[in-house]
Protein backbone atom coordinates (compact mmCIF):
# COMPACT_ATOMS: atom_id res chain seq x y z
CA UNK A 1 116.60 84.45 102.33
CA UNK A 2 113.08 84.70 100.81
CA UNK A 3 111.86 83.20 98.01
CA UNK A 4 110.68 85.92 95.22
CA UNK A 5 106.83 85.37 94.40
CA UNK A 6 105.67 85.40 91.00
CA UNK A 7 104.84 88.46 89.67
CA UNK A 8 100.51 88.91 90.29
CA UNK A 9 98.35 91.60 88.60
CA UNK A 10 95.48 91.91 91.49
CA UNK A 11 92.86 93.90 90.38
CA UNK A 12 93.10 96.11 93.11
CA UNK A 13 95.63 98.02 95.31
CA UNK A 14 96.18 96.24 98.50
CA UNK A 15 96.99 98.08 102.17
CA UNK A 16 98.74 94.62 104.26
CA UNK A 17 98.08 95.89 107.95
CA UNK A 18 99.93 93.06 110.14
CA UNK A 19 98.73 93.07 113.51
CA UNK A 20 98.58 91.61 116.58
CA UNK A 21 99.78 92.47 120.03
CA UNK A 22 103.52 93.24 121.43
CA UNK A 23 105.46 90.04 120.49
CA UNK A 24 103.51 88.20 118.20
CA UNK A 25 106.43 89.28 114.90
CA UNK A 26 104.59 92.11 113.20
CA UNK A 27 108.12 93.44 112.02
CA UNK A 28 109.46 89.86 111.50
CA UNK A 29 106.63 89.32 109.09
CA UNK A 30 105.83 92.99 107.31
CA UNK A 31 110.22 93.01 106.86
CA UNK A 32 109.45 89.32 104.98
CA UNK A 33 106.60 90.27 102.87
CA UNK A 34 108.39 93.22 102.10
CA UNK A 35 111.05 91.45 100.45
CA UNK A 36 108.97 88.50 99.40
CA UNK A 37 106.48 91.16 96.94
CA UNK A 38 108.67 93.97 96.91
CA UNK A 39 105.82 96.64 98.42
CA UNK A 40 106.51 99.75 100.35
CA UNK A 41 106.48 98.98 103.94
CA UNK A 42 105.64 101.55 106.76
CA UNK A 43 106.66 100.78 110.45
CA UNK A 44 104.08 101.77 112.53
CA UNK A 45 105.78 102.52 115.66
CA UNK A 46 107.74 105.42 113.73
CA UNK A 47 104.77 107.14 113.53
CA UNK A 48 104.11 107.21 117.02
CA UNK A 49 104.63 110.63 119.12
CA UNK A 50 107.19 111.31 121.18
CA UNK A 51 104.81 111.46 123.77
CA UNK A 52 103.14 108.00 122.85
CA UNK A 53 106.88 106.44 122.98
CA UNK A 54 107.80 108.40 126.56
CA UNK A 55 104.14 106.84 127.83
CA UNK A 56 104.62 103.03 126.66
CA UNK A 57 108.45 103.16 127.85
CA UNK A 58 107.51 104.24 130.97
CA UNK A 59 105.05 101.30 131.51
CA UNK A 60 101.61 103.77 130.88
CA UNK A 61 99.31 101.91 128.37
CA UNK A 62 98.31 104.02 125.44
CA UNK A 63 94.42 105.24 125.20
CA UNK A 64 91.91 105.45 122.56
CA UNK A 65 92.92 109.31 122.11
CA UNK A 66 96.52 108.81 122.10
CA UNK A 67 96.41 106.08 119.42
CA UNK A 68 93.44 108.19 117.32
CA UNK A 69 95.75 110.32 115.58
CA UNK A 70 98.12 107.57 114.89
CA UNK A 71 95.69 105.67 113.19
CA UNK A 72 94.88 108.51 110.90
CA UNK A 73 98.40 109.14 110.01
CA UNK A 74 99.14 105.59 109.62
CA UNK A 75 95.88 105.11 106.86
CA UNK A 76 96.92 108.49 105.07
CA UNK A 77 100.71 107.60 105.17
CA UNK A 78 99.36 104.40 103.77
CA UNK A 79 97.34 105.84 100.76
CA UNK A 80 99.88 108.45 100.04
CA UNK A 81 102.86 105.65 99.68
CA UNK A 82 100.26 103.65 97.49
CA UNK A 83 99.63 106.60 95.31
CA UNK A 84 103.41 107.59 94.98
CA UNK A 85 104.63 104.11 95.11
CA UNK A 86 103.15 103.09 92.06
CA UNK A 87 103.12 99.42 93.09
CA UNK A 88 100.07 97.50 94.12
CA UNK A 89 100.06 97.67 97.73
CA UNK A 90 101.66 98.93 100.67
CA UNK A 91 102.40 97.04 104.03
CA UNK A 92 101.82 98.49 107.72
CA UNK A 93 102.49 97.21 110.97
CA UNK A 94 99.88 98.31 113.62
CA UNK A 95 98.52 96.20 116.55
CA UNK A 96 94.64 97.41 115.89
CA UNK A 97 94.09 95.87 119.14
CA UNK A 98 90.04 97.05 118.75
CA UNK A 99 87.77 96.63 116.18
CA UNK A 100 87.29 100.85 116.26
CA UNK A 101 90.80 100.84 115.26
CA UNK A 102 90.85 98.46 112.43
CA UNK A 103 87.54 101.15 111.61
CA UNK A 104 89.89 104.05 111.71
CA UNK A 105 92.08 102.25 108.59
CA UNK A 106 88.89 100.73 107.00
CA UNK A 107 88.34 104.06 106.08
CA UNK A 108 90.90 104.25 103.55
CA UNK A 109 88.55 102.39 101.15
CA UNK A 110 85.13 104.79 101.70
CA UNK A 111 85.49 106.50 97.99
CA UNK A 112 88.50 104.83 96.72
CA UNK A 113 86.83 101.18 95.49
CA UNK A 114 90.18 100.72 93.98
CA UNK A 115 91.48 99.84 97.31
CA UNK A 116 90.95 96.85 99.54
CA UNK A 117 92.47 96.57 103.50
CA UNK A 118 93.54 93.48 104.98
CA UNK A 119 94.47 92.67 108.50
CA UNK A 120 96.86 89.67 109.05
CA UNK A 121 95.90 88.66 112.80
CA UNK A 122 98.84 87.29 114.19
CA UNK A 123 96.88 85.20 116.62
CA UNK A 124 99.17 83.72 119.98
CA UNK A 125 98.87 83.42 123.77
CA UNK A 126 99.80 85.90 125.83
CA UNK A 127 101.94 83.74 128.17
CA UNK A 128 104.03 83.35 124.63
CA UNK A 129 104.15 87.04 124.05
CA UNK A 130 105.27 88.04 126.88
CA UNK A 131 108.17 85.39 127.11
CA UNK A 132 109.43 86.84 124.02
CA UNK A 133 108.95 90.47 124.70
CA UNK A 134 111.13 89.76 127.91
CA UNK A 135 113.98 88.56 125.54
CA UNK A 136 113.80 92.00 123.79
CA UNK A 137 116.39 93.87 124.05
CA UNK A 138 116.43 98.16 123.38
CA UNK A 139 112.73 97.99 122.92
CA UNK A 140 110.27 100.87 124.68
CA UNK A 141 107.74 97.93 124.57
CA UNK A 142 108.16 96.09 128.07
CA UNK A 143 106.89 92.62 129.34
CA UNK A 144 103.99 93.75 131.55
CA UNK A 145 102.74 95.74 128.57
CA UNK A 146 101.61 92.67 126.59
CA UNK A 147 99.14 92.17 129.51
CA UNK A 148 97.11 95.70 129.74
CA UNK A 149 97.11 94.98 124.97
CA UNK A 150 95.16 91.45 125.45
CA UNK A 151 93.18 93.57 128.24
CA UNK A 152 92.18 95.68 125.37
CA UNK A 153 92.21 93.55 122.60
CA UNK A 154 89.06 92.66 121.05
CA UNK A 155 89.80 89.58 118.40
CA UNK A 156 88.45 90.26 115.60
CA UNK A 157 84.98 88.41 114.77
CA UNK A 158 83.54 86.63 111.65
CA UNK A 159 81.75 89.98 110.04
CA UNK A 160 85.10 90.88 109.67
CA UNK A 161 85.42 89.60 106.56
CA UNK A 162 88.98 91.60 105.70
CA UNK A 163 90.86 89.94 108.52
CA UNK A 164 93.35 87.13 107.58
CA UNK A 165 94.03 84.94 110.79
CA UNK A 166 97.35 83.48 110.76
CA UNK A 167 98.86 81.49 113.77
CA UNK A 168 101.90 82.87 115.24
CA UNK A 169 102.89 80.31 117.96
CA UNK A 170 105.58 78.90 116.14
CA UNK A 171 109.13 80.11 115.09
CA UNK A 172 109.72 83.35 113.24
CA UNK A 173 110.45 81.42 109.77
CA UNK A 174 106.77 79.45 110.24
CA UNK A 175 104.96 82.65 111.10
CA UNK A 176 106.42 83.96 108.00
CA UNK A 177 105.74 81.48 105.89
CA UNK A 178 101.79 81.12 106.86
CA UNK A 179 101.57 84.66 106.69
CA UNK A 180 103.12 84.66 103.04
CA UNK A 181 100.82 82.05 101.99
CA UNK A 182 97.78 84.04 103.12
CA UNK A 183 98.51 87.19 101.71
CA UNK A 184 99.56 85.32 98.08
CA UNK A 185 96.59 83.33 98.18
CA UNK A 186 94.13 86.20 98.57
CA UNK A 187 96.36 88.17 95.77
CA UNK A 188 95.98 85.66 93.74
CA UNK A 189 92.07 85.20 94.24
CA UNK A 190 92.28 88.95 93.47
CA UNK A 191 94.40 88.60 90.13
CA UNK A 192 91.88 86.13 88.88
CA UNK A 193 94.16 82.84 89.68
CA UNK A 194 93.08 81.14 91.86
């Protein structure tokens, strides 16, 4: 069960993009901080084509033009449900395995100061991943695709001052929990709190 988090009034509106490569609990940890703040949450896969979905199950890694209309839809789906929401941020799962990715949903603040972006990183080895993606079961992501996403995935470096490392080698509970704590800690730097 998760623990309800004090109420916070950041000063801002918040988009929560958890990301990371196949594996690493992007759902395990968006479903938690869902519950734990009580935001909107948006699954990123479901906004995948039909044609993105047939490529990955078939083993065919996604490329910069499939994924570039994703990532638009996922940053407008994201300002729309903060603007009809009402609530004070929205949570997204997306792997924004490159930096021009995480650019693509950056964008969502260019005229709209209101609104910050944060990606939580969850960081883990790819010998982990891909043990746990083989104990998936009814998932179009398969175990040989965690290897071609570290191929492209470009950590993200220091200027990148909106990502929120978290490490994700231990259970699904832990990974929750650090991810909670970073994502309360920087709303309540936000709300004046801390």
């Amino acid at each position: 069960m998760v623990a309800s988090t004090p109420a916070l009034v950041p000063q801002h509106k918040h988009i929560w993009v958890i990301t990371g490569p196949a594996g690493c609990g992007k759902t395990s940890v968006a479903e938690y901080l869902h519950l734990a703040f009580a935001l909107p949450y948006l699954e990123g896969d479901t906004f995948h084509t039909p044609q993105n979905v047939k490529k990955m199950a078939e083993g065919h890694p996604l490329t910069d033009a499939d994924r570039w209309d994703w990532l638009i839809l996922l940053r407008e789906q994201s300002l729309q449900t903060l603007h009809e929401s009402g609530t004070s941020g929205v949570i997204v799962t997306c792997s924004a395995l490159k930096r021009k990715y995480r650019d693509v949903i950056r964008i969502a603040t260019y005229h709209n100061p209101a609104i910050l972006v944060h990606f939580v990183f969850l960081n883990a080895t790819e010998s982990l991943l891909m043990d746990r993606v083989r104990g998936r079961q009814n998932h179009y992501m398969k175990d040989y695709m965690v290897h071609s996403q570290f191929e492209s995935l470009e950590a993200p470096q220091k200027d990148e001052t909106d990502v929120l490392s978290v490490e994700a080698s231990g259970t699904s509970v832990e990974v929750q929990r650090l991810a909670l704590a970073v994502v309360r800690k920087t709303m309540e730097m936000d709300a004046g709190a801390a």
